[in-house]
Protein backbone atom coordinates (compact mmCIF):
# COMPACT_ATOMS: atom_id res chain seq x y z
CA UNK A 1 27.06 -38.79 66.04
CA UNK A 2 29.57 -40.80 63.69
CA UNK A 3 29.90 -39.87 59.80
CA UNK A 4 31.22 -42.63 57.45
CA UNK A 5 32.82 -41.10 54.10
CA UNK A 6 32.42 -43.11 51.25
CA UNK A 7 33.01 -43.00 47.39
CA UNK A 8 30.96 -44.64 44.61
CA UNK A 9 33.44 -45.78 42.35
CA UNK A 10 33.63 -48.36 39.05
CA UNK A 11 35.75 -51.45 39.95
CA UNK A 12 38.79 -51.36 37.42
CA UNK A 13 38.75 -55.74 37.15
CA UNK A 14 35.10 -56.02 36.43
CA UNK A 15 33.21 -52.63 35.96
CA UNK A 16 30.85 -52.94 38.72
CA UNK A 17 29.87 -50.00 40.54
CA UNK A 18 30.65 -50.45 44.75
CA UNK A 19 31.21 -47.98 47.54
CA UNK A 20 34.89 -47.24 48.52
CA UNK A 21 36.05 -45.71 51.76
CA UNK A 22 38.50 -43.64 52.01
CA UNK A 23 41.44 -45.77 52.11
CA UNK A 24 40.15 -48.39 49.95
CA UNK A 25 41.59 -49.62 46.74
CA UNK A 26 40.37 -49.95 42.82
CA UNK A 27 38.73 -52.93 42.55
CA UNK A 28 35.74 -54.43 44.51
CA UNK A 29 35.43 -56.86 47.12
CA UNK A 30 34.84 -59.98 44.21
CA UNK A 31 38.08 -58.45 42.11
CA UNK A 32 40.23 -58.00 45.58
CA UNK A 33 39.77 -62.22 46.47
CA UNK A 34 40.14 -62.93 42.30
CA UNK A 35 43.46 -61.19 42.30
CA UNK A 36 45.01 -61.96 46.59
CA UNK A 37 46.30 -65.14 44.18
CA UNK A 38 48.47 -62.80 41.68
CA UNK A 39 51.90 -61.37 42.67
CA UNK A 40 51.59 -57.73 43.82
CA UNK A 41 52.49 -55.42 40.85
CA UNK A 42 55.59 -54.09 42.26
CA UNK A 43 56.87 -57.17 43.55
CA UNK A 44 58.68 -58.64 40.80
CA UNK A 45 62.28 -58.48 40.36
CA UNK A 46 63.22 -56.70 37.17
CA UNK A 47 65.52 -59.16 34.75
CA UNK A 48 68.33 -58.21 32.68
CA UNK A 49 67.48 -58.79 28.89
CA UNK A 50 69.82 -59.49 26.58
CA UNK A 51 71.20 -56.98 24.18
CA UNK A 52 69.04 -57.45 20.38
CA UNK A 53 71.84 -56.13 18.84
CA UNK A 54 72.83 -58.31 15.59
CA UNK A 55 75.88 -59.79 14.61
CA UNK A 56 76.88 -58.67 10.83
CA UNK A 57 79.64 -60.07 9.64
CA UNK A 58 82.40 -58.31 9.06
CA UNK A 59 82.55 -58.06 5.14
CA UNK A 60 79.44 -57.51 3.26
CA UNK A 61 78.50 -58.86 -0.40
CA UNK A 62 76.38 -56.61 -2.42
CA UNK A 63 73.76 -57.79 -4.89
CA UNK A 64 76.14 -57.28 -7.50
CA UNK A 65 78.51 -59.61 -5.74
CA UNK A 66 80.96 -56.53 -5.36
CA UNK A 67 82.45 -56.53 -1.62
């Protein structure tokens, strides 16, 4: 006698209820050939950003036009 183990989950694209085995992922069968297009979450290469630091200039006037 064979025993399959299964899961009923809620697919995290859509929200449709499915059965899961035991190694299967978070999204159903509909959300899994939607998303085989996409780039795998963890397969992008992280960029350097630039600093947002500002550039004041060096001598600031003051309302009063005091320096």
């Amino acid at each position: 006698m064979m025993y399959l183990s299964v899961q009923l989950k809620v697919c995290e694209g859509c929200g449709n209820l499915w059965f899961r085995s035991e190694e299967g992922g978070v999204y159903c069968d509909r959300c899994v050939n939607k998303l085989k297009d996409f780039p795998a979450p963890g397969s992008r290469r992280l960029r350097r950003t630039r600093s947002h630091r500002h550039n004041q200039p060096e001598s600031t006037t003051l309302a009063g036009g005091v320096a």
